[in-house]
N, C-alpha and C. Protein backbone atom coordinates (compact mmCIF):
# COMPACT_ATOMS: atom_id res chain seq x y z
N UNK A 1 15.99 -21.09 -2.27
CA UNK A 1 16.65 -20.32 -1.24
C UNK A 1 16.23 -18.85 -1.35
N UNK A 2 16.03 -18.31 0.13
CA UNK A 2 15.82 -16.78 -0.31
C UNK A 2 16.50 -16.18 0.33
N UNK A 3 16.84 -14.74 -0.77
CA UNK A 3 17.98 -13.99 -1.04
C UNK A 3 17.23 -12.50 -0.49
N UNK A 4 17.99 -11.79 -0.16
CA UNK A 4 18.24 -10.61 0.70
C UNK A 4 17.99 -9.79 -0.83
N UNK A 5 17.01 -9.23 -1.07
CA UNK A 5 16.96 -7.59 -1.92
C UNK A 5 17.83 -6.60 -1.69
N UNK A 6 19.07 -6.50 -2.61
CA UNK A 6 19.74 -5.39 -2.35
C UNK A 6 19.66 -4.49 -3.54
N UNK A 7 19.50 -3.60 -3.60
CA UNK A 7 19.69 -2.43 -4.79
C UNK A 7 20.32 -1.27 -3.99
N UNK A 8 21.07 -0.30 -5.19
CA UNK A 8 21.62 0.85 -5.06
C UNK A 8 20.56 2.28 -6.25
N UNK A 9 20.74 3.11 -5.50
CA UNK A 9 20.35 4.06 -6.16
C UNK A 9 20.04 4.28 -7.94
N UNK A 10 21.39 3.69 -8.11
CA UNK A 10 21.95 3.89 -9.19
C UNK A 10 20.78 2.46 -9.75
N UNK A 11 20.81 1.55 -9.04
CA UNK A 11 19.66 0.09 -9.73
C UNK A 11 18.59 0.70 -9.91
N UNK A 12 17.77 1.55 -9.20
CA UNK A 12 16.71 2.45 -9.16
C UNK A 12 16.70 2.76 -10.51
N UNK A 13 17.39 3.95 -10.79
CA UNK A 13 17.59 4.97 -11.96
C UNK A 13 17.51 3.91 -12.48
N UNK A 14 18.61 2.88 -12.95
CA UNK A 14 18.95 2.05 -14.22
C UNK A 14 17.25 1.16 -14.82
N UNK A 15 16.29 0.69 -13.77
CA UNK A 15 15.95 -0.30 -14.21
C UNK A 15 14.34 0.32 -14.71
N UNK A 16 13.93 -0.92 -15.32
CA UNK A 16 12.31 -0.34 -16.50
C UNK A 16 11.08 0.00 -14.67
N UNK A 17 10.12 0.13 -15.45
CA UNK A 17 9.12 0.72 -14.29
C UNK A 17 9.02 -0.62 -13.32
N UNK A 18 8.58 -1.74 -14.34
CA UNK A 18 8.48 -2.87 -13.77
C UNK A 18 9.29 -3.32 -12.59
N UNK A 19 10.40 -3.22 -13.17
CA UNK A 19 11.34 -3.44 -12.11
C UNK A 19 11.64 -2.98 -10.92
N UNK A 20 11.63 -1.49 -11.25
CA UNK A 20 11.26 -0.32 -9.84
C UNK A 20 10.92 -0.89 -9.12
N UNK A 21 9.27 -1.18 -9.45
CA UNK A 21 8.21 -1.72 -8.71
C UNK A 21 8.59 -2.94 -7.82
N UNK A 22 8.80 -4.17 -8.39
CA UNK A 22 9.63 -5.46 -8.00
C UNK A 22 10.27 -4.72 -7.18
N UNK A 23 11.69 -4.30 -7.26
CA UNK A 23 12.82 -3.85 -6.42
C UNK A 23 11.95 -3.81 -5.15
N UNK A 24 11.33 -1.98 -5.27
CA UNK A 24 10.65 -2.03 -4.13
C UNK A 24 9.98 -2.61 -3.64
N UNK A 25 8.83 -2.83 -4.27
CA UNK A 25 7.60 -4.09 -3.26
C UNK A 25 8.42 -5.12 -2.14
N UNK A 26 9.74 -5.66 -3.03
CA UNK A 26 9.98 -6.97 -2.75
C UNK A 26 10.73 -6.55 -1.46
N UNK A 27 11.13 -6.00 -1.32
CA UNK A 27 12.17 -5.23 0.00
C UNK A 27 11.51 -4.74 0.86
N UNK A 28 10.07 -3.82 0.44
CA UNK A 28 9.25 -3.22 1.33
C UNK A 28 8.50 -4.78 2.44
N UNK A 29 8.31 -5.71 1.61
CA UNK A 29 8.01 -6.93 1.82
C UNK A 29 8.92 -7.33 2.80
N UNK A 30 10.12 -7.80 2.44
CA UNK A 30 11.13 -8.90 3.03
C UNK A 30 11.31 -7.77 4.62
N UNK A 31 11.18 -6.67 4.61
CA UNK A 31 11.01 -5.54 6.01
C UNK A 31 9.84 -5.53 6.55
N UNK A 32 8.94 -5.84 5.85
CA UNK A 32 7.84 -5.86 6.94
C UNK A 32 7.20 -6.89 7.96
N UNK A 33 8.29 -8.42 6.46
CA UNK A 33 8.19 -9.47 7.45
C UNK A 33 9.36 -10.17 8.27
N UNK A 34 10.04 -8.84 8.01
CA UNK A 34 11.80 -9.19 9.31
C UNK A 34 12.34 -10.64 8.59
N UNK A 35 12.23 -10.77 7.24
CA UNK A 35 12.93 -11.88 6.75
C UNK A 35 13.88 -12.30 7.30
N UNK A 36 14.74 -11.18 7.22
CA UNK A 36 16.15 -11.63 7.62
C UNK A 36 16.47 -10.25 8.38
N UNK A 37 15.48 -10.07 9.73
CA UNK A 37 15.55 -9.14 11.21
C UNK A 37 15.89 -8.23 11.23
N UNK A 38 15.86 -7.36 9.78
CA UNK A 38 15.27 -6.21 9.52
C UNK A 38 14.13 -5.81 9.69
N UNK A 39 13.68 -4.65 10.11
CA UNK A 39 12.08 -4.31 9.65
C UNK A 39 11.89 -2.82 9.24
N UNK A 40 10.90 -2.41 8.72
CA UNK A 40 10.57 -1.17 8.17
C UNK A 40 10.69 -0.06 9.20
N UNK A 41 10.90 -0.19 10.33
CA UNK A 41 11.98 0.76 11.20
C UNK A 41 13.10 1.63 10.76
N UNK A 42 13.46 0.44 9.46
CA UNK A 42 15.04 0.45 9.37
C UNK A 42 15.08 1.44 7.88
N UNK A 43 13.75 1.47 7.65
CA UNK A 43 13.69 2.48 6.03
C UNK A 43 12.97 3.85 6.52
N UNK A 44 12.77 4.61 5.40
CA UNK A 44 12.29 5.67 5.84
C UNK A 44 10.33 5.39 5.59
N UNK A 45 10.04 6.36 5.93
CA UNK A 45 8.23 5.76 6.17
C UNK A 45 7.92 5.80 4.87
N UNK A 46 8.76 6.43 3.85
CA UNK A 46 7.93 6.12 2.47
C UNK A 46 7.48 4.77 2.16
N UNK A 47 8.49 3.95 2.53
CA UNK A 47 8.85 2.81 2.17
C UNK A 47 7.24 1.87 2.50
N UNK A 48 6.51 1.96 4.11
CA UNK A 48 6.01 1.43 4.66
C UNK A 48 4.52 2.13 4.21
N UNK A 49 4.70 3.29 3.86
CA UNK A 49 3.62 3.88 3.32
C UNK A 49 2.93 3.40 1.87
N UNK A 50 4.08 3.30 0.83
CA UNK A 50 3.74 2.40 -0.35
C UNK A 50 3.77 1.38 -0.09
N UNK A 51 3.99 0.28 0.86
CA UNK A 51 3.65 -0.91 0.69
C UNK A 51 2.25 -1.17 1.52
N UNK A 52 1.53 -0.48 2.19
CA UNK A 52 0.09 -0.31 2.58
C UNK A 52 -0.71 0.18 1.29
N UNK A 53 -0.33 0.99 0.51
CA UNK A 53 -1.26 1.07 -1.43
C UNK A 53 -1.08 -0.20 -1.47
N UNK A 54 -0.04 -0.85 -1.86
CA UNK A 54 0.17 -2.19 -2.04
C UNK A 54 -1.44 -3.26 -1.82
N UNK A 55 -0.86 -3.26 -0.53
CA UNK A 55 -2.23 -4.08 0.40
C UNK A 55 -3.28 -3.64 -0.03
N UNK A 56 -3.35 -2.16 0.21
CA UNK A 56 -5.05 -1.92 -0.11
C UNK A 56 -5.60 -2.40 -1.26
N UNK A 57 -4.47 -2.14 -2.48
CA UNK A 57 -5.10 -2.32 -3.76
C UNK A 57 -5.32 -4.00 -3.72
N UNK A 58 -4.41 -4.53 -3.28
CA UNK A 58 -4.40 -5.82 -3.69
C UNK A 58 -5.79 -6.58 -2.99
N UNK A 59 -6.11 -6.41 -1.83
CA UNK A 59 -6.96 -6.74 -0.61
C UNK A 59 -8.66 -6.07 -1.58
N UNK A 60 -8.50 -5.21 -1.54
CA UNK A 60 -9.97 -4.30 -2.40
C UNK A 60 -10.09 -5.02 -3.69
N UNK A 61 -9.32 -5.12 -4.32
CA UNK A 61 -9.54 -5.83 -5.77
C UNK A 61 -9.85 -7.18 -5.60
N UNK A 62 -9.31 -8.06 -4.55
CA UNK A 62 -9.63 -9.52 -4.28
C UNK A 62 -11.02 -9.53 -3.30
N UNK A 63 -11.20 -8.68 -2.34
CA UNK A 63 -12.62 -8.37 -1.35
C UNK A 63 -13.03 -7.43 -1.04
N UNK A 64 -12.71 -6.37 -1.60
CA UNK A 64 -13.75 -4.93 -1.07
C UNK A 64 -12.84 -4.53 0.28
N UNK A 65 -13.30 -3.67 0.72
CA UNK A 65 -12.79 -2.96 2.00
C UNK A 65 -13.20 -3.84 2.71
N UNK A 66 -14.27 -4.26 3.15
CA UNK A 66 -14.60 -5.01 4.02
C UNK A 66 -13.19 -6.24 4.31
N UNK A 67 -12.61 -6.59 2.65
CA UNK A 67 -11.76 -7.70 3.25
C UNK A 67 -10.54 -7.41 3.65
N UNK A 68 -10.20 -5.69 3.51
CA UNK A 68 -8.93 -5.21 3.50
C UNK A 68 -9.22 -4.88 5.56
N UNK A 69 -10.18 -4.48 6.01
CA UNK A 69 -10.01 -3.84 7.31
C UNK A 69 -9.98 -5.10 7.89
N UNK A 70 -10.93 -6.39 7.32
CA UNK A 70 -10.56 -7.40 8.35
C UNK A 70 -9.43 -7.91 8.28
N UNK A 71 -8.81 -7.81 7.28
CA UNK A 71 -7.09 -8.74 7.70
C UNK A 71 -6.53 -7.54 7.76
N UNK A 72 -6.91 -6.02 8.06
CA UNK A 72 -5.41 -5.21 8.50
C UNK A 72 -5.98 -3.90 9.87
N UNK A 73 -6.99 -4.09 9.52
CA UNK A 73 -7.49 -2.93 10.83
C UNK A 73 -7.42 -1.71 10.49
N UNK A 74 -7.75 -0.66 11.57
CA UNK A 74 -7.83 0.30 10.96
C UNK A 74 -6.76 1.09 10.80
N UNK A 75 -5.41 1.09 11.97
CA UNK A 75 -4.56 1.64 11.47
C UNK A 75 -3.89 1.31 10.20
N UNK A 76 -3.77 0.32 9.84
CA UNK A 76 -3.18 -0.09 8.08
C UNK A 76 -3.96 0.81 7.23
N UNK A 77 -5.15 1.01 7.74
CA UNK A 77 -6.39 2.18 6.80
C UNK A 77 -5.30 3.31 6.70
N UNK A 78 -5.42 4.01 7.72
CA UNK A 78 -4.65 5.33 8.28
C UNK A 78 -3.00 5.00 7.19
N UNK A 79 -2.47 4.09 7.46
CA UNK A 79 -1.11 3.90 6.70
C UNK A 79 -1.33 4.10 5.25
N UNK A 80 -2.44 3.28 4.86
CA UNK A 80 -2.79 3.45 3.07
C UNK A 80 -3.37 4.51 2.95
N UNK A 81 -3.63 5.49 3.87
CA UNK A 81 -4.18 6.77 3.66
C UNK A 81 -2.86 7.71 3.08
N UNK A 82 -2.11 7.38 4.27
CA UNK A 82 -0.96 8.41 4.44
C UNK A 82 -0.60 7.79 2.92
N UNK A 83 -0.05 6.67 2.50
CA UNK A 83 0.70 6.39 1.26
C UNK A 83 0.35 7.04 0.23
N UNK A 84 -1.65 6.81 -0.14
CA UNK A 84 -2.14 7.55 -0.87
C UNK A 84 -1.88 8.91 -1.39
N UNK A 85 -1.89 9.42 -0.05
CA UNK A 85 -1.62 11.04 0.12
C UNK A 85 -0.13 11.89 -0.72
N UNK A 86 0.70 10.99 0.17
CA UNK A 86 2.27 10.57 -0.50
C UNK A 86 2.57 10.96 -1.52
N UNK A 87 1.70 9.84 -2.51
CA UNK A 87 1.83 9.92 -3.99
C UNK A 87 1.01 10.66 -4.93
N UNK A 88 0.39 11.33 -3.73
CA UNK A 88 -0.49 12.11 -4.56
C UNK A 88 -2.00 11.52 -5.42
N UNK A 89 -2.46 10.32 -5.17
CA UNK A 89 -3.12 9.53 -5.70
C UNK A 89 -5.00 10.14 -4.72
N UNK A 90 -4.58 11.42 -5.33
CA UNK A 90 -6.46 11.86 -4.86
C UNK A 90 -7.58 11.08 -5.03
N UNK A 91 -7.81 10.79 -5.74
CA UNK A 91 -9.51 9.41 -6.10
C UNK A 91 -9.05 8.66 -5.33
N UNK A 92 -8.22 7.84 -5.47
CA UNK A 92 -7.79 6.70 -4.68
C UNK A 92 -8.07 7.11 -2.44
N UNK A 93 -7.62 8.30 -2.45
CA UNK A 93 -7.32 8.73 -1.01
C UNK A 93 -8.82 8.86 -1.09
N UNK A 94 -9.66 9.87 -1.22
CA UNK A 94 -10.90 10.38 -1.07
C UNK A 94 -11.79 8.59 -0.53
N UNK A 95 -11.42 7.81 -1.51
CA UNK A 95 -12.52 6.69 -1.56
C UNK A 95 -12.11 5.99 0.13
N UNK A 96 -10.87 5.76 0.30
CA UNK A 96 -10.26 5.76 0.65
C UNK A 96 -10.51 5.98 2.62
N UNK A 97 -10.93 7.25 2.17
CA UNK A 97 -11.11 7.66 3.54
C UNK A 97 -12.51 7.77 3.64
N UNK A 98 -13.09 7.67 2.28
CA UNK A 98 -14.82 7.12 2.75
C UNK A 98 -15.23 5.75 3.40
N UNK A 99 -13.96 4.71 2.83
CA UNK A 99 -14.06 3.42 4.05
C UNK A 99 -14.17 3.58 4.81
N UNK A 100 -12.97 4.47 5.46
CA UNK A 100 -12.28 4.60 6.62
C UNK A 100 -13.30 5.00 7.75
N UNK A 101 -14.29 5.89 7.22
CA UNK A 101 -15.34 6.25 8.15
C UNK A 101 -16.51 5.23 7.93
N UNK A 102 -16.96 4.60 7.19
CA UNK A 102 -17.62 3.18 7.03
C UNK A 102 -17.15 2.07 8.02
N UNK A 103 -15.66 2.02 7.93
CA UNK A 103 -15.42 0.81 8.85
C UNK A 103 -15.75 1.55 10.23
N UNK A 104 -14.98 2.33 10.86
CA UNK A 104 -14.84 3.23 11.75
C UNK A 104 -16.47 3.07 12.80
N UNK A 105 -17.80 3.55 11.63
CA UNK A 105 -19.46 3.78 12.20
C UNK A 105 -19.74 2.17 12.27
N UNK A 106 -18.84 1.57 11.76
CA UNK A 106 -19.83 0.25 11.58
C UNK A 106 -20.21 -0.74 13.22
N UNK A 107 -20.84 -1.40 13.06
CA UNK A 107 -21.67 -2.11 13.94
C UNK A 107 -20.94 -3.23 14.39
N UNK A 108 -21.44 -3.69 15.64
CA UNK A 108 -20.44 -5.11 15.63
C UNK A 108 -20.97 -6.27 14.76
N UNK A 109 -22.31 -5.90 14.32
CA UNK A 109 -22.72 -7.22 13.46
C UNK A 109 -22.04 -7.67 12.27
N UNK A 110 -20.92 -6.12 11.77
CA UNK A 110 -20.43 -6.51 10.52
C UNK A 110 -19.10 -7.20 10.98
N UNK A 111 -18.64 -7.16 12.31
CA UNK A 111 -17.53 -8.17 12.22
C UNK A 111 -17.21 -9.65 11.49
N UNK A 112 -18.21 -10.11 11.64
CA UNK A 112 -17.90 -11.71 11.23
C UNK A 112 -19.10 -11.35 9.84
N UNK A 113 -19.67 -10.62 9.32
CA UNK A 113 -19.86 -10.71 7.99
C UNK A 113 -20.21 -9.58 7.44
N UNK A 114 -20.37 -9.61 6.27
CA UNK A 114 -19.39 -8.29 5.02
C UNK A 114 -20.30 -7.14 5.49
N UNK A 115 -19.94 -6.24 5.48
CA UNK A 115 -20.65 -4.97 5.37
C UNK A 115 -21.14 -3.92 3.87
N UNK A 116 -22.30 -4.36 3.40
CA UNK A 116 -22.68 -3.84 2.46
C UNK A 116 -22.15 -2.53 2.09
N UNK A 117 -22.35 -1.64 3.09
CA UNK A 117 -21.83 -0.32 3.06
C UNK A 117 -20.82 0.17 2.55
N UNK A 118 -19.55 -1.27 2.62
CA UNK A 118 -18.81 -0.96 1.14
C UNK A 118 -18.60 -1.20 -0.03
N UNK A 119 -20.00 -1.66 -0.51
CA UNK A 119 -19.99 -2.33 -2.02
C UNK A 119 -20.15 -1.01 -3.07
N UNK A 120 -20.77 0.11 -2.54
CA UNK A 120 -20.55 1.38 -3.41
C UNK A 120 -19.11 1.61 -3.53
N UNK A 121 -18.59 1.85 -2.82
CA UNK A 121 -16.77 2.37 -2.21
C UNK A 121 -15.96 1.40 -3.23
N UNK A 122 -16.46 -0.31 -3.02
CA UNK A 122 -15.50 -0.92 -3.80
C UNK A 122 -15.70 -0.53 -5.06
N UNK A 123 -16.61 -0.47 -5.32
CA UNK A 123 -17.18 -0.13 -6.79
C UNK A 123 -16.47 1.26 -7.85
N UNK A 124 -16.64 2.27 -6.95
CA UNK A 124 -15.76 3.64 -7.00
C UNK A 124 -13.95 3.48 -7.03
N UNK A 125 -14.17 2.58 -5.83
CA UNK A 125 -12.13 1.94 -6.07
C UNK A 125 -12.14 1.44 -7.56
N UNK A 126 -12.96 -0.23 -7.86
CA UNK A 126 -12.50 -0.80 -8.88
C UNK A 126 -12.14 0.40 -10.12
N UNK A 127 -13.17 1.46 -10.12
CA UNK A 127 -13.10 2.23 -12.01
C UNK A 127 -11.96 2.74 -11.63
N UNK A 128 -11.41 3.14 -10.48
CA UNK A 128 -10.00 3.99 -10.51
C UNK A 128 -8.46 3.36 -11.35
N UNK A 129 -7.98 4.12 -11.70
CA UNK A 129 -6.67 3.78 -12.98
C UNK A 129 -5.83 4.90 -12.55
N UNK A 130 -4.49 4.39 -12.66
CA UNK A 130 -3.02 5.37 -12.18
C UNK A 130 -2.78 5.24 -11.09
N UNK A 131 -3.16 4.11 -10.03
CA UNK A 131 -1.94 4.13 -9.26
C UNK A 131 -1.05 3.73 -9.06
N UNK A 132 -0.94 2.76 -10.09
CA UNK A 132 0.96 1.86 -10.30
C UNK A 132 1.53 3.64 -10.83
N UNK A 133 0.99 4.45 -11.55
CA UNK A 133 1.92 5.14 -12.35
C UNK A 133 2.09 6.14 -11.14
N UNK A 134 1.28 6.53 -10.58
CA UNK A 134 1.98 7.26 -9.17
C UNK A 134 2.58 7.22 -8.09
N UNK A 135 2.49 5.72 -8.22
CA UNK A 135 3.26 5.09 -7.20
C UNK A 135 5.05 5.20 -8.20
N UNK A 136 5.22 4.33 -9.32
CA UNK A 136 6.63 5.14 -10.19
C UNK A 136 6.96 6.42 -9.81
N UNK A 137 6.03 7.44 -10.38
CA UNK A 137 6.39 8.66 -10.37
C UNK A 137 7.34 9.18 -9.23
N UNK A 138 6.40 8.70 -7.80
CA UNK A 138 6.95 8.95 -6.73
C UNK A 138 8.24 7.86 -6.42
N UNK A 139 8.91 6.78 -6.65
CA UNK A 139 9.51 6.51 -6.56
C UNK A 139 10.82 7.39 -7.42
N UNK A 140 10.52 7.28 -8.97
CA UNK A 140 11.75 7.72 -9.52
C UNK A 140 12.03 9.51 -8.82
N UNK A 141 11.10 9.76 -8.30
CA UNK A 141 11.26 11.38 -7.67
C UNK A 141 12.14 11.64 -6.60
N UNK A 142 12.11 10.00 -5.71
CA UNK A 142 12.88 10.06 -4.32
C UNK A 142 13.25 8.73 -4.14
N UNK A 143 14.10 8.69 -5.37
CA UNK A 143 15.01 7.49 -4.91
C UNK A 143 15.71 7.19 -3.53
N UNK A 144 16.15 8.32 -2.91
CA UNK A 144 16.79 7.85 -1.56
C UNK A 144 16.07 7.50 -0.88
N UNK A 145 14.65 7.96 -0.82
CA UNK A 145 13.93 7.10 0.84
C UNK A 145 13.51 6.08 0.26
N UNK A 146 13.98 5.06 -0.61
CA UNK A 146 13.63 3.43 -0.90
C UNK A 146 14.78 2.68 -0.91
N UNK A 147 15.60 3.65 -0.69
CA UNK A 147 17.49 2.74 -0.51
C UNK A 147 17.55 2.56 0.79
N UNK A 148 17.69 1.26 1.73
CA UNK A 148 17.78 1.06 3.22
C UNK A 148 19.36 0.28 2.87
N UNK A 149 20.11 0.98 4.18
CA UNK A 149 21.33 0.50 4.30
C UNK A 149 21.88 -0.44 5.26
């Protein structure tokens, strides 16, 4: 059975990084997919902003940019930009928005297959390290815009 993510401020403060993380993801999640007919409307944009790092990282580490713009487009780019930015996560943003203009110039031939052009970019993403910890940072900093009521 699935259960509605509720936390309070105070769950925030109380719990290890790990958990943070969980808390949020899982809520930023259950809002983006109107689990239960909520949606990320209903939080403040931090919320929707870290869960696009989310995607990117997860999407780039499993296929390169190439596999992140085809299952999210370019505004989700623009969203994991803004998140980036957010948290302050510079390497990450810079590379970031070197996709962004890669996908952006690209050709229609790279639609239906990969575009080389970001195998440098993924490459520059993979060595990057610290953005779970800036993504924390910025959470324990502003606990209220991850509490939706």
């Amino acid at each position: 059975m699935i259960q509605k993510v509720k936390y309070s401020i105070s769950d925030l403060q109380n719990s290890s990084d790990e958990e943070l993380i969980s808390l949020v993801y899982d809520k930023a999640t259950e809002l983006y997919l109107e689990t239960f007919g909520e949606s990320l409307d209903k939080a403040d944009s931090a919320m929707s902003d870290l869960l696009a790092t989310w995607v990117l990282e997860s999407e780039v580490h499993n296929g390169g940019f190439d596999q992140f713009f085809h299952n999210n487009g370019l505004e989700y780019g623009y969203n994991a930009a803004n998140g980036l930015r957010r948290i302050a996560a510079d390497n990450y943003l810079s590379v970031s928005e070197k996709a962004i203009e890669v996908f952006k110039k690209q050709s229609e031939e790279y639609q239906k297959k990969r575009n080389p052009n970001f195998n440098p970019l993924d490459d520059e993403f993979y060595d990057l390290e610290g953005l779970e910890k800036r993504r924390i940072e910025y959470i324990r900093s502003n606990y209220v815009k991850f509490v939706v009521e």
